[in-house]
Protein backbone atom coordinates (compact mmCIF):
# COMPACT_ATOMS: atom_id res chain seq x y z
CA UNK A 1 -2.78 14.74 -31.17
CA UNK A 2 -6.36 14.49 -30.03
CA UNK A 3 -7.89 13.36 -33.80
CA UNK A 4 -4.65 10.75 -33.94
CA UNK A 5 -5.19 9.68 -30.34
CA UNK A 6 -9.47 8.87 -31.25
CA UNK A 7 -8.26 6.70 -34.33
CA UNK A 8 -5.62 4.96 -32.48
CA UNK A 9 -8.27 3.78 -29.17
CA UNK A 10 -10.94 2.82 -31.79
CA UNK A 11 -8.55 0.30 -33.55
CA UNK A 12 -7.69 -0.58 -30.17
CA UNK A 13 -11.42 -1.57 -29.68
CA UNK A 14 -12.15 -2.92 -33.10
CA UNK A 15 -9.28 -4.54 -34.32
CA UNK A 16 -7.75 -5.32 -30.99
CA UNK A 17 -10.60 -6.51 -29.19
CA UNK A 18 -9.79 -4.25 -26.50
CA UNK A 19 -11.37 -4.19 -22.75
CA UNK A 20 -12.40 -1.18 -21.69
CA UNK A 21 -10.09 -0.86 -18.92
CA UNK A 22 -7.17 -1.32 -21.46
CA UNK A 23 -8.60 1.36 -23.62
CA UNK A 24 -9.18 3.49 -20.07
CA UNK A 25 -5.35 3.20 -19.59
CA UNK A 26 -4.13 3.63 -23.04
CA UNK A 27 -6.33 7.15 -22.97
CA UNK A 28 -5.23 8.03 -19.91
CA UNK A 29 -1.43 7.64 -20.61
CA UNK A 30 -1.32 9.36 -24.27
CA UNK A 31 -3.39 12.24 -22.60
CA UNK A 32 -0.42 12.69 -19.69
CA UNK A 33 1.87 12.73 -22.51
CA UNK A 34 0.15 15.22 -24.64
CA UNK A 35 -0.22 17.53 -21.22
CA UNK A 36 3.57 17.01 -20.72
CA UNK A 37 4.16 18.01 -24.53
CA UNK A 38 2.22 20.76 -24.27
CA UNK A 39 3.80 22.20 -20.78
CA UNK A 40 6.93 21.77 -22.06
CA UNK A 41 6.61 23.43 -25.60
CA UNK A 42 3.97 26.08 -25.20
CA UNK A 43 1.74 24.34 -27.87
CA UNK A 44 -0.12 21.68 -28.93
CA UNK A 45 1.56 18.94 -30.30
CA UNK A 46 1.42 17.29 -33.19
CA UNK A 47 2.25 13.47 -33.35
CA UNK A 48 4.67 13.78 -36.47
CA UNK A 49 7.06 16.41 -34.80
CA UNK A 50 7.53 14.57 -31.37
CA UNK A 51 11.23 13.50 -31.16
CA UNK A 52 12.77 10.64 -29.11
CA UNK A 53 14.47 13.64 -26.95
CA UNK A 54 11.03 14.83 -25.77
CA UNK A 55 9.87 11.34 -24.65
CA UNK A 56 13.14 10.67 -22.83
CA UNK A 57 12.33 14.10 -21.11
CA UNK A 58 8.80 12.83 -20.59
CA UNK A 59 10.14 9.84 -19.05
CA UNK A 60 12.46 11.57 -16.56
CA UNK A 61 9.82 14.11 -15.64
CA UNK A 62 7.56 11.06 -14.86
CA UNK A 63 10.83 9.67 -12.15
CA UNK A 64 10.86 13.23 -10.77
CA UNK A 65 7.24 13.09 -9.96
CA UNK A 66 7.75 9.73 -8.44
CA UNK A 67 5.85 7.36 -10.52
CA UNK A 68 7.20 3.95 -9.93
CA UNK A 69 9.00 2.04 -12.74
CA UNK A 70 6.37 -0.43 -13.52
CA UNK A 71 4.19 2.74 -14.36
CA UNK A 72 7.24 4.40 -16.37
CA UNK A 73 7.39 1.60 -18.44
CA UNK A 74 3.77 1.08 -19.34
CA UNK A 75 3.44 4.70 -19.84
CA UNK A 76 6.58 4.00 -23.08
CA UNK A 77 4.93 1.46 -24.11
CA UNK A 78 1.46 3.09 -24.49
CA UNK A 79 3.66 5.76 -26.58
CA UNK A 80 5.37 2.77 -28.65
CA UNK A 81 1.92 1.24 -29.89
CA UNK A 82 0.71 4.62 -30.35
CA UNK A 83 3.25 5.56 -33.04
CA UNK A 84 3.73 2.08 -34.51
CA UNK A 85 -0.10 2.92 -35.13
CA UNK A 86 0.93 6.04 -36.45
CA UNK A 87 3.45 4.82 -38.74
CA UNK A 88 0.78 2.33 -40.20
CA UNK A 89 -1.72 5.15 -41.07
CA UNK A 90 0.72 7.53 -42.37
CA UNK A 91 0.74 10.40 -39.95
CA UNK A 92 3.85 9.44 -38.00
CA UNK A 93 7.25 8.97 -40.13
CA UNK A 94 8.78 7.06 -37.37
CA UNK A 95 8.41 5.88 -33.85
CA UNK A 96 10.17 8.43 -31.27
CA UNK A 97 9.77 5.70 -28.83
CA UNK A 98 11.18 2.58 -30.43
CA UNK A 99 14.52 3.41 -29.09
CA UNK A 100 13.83 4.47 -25.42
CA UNK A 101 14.75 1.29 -22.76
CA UNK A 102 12.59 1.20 -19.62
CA UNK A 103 13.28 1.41 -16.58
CA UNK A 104 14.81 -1.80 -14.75
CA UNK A 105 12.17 -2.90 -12.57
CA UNK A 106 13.28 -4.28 -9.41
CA UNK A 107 11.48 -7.91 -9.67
CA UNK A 108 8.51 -8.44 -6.88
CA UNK A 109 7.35 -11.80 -6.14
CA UNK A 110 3.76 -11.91 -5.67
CA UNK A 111 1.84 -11.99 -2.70
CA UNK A 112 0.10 -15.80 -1.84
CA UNK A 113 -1.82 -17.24 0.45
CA UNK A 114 -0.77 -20.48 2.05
CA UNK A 115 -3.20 -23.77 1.26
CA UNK A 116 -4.17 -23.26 5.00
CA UNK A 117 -4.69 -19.78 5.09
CA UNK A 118 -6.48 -20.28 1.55
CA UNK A 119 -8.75 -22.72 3.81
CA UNK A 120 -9.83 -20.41 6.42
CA UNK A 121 -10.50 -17.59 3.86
CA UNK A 122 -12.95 -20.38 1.81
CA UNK A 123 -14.55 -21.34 5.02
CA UNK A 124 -15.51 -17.55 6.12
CA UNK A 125 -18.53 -16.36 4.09
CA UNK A 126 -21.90 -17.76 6.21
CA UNK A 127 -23.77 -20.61 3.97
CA UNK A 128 -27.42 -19.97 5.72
CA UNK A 129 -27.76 -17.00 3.54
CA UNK A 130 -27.64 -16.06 -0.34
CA UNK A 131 -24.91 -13.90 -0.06
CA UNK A 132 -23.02 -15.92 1.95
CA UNK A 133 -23.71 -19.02 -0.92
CA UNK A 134 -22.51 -15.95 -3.25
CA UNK A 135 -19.42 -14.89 -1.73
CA UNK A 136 -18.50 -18.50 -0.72
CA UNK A 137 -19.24 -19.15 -4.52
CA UNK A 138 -16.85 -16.48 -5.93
CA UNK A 139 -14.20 -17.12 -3.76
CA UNK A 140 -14.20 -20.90 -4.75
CA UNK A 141 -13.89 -19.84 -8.45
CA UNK A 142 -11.58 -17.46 -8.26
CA UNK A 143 -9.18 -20.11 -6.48
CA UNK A 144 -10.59 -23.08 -8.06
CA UNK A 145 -9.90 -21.57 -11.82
CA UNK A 146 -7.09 -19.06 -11.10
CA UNK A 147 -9.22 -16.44 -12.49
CA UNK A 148 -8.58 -12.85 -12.89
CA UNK A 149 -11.42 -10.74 -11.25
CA UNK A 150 -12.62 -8.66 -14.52
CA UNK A 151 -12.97 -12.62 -16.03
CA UNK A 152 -14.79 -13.73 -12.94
CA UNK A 153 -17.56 -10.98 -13.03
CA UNK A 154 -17.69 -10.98 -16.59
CA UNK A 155 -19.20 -15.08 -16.62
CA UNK A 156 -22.61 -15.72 -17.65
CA UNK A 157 -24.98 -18.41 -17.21
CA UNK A 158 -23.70 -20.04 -20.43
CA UNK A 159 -20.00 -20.03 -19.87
CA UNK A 160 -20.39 -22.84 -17.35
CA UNK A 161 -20.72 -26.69 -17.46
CA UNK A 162 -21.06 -28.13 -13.85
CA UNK A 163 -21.43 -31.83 -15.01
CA UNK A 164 -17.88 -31.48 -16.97
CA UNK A 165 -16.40 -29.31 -14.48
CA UNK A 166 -14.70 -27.14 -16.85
CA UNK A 167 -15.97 -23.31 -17.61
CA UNK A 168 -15.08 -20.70 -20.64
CA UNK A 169 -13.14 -17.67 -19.95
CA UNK A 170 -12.53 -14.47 -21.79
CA UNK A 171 -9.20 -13.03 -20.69
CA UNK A 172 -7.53 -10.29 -21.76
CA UNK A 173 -7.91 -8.93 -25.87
CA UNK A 174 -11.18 -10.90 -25.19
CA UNK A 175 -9.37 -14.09 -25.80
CA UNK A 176 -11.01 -17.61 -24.39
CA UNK A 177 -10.18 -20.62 -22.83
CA UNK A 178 -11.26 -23.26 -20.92
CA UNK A 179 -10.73 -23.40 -17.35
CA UNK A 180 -11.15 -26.57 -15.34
CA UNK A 181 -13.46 -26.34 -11.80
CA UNK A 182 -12.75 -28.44 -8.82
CA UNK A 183 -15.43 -30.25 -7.07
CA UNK A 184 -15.63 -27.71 -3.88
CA UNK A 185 -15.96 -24.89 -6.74
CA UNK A 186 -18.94 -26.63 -8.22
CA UNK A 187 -20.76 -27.54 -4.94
CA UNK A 188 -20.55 -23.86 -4.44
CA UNK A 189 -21.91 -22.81 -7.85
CA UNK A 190 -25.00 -25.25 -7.31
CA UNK A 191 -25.63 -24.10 -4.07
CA UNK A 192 -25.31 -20.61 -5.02
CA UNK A 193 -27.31 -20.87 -8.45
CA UNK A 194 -30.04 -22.37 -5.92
CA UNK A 195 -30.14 -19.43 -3.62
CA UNK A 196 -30.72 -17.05 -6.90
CA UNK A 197 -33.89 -18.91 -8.32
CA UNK A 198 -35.38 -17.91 -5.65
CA UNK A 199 -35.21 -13.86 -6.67
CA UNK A 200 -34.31 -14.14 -10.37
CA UNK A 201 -32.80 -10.81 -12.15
CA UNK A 202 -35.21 -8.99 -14.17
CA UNK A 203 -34.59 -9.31 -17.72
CA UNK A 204 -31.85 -6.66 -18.67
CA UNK A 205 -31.38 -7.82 -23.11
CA UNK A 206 -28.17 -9.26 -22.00
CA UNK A 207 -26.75 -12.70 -21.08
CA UNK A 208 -27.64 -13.62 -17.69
CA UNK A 209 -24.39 -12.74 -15.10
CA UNK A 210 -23.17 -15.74 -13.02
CA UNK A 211 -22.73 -13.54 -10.02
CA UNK A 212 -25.55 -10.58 -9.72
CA UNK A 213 -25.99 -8.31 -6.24
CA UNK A 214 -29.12 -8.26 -4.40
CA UNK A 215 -30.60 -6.50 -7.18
CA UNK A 216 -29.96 -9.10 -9.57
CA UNK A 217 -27.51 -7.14 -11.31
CA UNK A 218 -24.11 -8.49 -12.96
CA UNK A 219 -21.30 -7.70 -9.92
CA UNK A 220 -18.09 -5.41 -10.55
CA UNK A 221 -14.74 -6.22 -9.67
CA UNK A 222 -14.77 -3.36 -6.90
CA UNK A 223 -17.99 -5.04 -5.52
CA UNK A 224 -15.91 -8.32 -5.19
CA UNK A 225 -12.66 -6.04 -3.40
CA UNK A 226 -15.06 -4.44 -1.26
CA UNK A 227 -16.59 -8.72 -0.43
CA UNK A 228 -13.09 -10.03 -0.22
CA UNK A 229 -11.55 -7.14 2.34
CA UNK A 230 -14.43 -8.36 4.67
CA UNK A 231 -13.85 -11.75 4.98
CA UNK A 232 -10.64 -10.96 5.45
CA UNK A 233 -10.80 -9.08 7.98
CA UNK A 234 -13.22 -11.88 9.68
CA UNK A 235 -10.32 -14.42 8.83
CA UNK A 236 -7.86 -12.36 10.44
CA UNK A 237 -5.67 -12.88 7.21
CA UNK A 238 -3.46 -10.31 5.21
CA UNK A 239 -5.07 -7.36 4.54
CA UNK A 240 -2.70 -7.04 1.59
CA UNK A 241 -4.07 -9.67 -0.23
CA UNK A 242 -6.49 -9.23 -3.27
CA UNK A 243 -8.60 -10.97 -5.57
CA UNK A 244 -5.49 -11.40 -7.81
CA UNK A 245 -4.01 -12.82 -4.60
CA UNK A 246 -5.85 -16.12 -5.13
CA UNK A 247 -4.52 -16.10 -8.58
CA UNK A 248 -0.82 -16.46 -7.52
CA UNK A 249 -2.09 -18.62 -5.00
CA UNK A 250 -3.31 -21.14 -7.49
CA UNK A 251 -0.47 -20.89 -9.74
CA UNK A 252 1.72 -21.36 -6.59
CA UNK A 253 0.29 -24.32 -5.24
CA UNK A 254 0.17 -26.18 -8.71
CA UNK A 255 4.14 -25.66 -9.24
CA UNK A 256 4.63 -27.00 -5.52
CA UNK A 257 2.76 -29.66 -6.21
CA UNK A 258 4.65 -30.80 -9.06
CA UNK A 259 2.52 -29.00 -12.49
CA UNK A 260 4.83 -28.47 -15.48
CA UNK A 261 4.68 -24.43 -16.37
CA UNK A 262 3.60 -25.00 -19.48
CA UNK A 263 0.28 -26.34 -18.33
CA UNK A 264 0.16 -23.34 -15.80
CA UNK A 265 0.73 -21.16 -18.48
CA UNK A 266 -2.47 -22.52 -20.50
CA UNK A 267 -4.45 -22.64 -17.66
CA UNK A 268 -3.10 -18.85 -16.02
CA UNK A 269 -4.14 -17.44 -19.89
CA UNK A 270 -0.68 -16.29 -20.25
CA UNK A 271 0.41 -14.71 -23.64
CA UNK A 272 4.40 -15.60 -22.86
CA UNK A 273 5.85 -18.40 -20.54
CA UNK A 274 7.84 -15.44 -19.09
CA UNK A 275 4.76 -14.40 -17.20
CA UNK A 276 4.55 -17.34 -15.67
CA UNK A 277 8.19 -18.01 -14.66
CA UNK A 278 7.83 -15.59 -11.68
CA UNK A 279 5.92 -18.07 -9.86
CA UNK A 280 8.92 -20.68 -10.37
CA UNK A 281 10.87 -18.45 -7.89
CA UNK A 282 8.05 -18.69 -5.30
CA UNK A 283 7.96 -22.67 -5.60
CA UNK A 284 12.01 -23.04 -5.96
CA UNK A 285 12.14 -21.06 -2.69
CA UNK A 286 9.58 -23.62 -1.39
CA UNK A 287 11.63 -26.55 -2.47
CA UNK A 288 14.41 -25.04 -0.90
CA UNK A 289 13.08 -24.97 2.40
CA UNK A 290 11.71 -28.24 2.36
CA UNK A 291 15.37 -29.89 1.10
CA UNK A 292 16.88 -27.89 4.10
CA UNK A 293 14.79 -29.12 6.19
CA UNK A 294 14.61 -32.74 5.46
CA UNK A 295 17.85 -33.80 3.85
CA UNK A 296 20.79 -34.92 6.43
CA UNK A 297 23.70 -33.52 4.23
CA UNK A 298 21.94 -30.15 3.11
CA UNK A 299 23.55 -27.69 5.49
């Protein structure tokens, strides 16, 4: 399963267009399932043999063990493109996993910040220093763009037009769009991109990264946790929220505010609308509230 398992994450990265962290996943789960395989039958096991009974016994073993649904379910799917893969290059007659249902996953509605709280967590990072430009920077685009954090520390120089207010993105399978930026977000940017002439990065052969650390190297999303969890803290906000967090927040307040989905889909990078419908809970909730409040004949 190992030689199968090599030609399935390089047509993951050449065909697919793959991130790495994708590829990271999709390695990690087919190598669980091969350890599972092997536990369970004594020997190594060969893609062509595995039978729908073994993953639905893989699958159990993986509730026993207390993995939560959401990770049951992307575990079967890893296995599902894995043998559709299969199936296309001969070595798997069929695909064990095309019949096995996931788990029902009890619906979550994301965690948001309020345009308020969003505020106070905007106005935290000290502007009398670079890194306070930076992290006041970042946060602004992250909100500003509704950007996911791997596509925020993954924008060079070149991805950006400040006079038009709009920047490119490369979301996931390395797909782009164009994402507007608000005003504030731009200020930000300027101000930031001012601060960093002042101790460019030394050349590296690559694009030059939007946001770099004091070494004038490109940031990583755990750089930009690690930022966010202090302002936090110094904002006396949620210490559940994320850098996804601003995310839902932006596709929140644009439904509230009266955005069709559609155009939140675009501008969220969302393969299917269905994606995107979880934030129409958040904002019918919302409207709720306010009709409850306000109109004499709702209760």
């Amino acid at each position: 399963m190992r030689r199968e398992t090599g030609q399935f994450l390089r047509h993951l990265q050449r065909e697919r267009n793959a991130s790495p962290h994708t590829i990271k996943a999709y390695r990690e789960d087919l190598a669980g399932l091969a350890e599972y395989l092997e536990d369970e039958t004594g020997k190594t096991p060969e893609p062509a043999s595995i039978t729908p009974t073994e993953l639905r016994g893989y699958a159990a073993a993986l509730g026993e063990a207390g993995y939560a649904k959401s990770s049951i379910a992307r575990r079967l799917a890893s296995a599902r493109s894995f043998f559709r893969f299969g199936q296309r290059e001969g070595w798997a007659p069929a695909n064990p996993a095309a019949a096995l249902r996931n788990p029902r996953k009890s619906q979550r509605l994301p965690h948001f910040l309020s345009s308020d709280e969003v505020g106070r967590l905007l106005a935290t990072p000290a502007t009398k220093t670079a890194q306070g430009l930076r992290d006041r920077a970042i946060l602004e685009t992250l909100y500003s763009a509704g950007l996911r954090v791997s596509e925020l520390v993954g924008l060079c120089d070149g991805d950006l037009d400040l006079e038009e207010g709009v920047l490119r993105v490369r979301g996931k399978g390395r797909k782009e769009r164009l994402a507007p930026l608000g005003s504030f977000a731009s200020a930000a940017l300027q101000n930031w991109f001012a601060a960093r002439s002042l101790h460019p990065a030394e050349p590296s052969g690559e694009a030059a990264a939007v946001f770099t650390n004091r070494f004038g190297r490109r940031l990583t999303t755990r750089s930009v946790a690690r930022m966010l969890e202090k302002h936090l803290a110094t904002a006396g906000l949620d210490r559940r929220t994320s850098p996804h967090t601003l995310r839902h927040s932006f596709a929140t307040h644009l439904l509230d505010r009266g955005a069709d989905i559609r155009s939140v889909q675009e501008l969220l990078g969302h393969k299917s609308l269905v994606t995107t419908q979880i934030y129409t809970h958040l904002s019918t909730r919302n409207l709720r509230e306010a009709y409850e409040r306000a109109h004499p004949r709702a209760r």
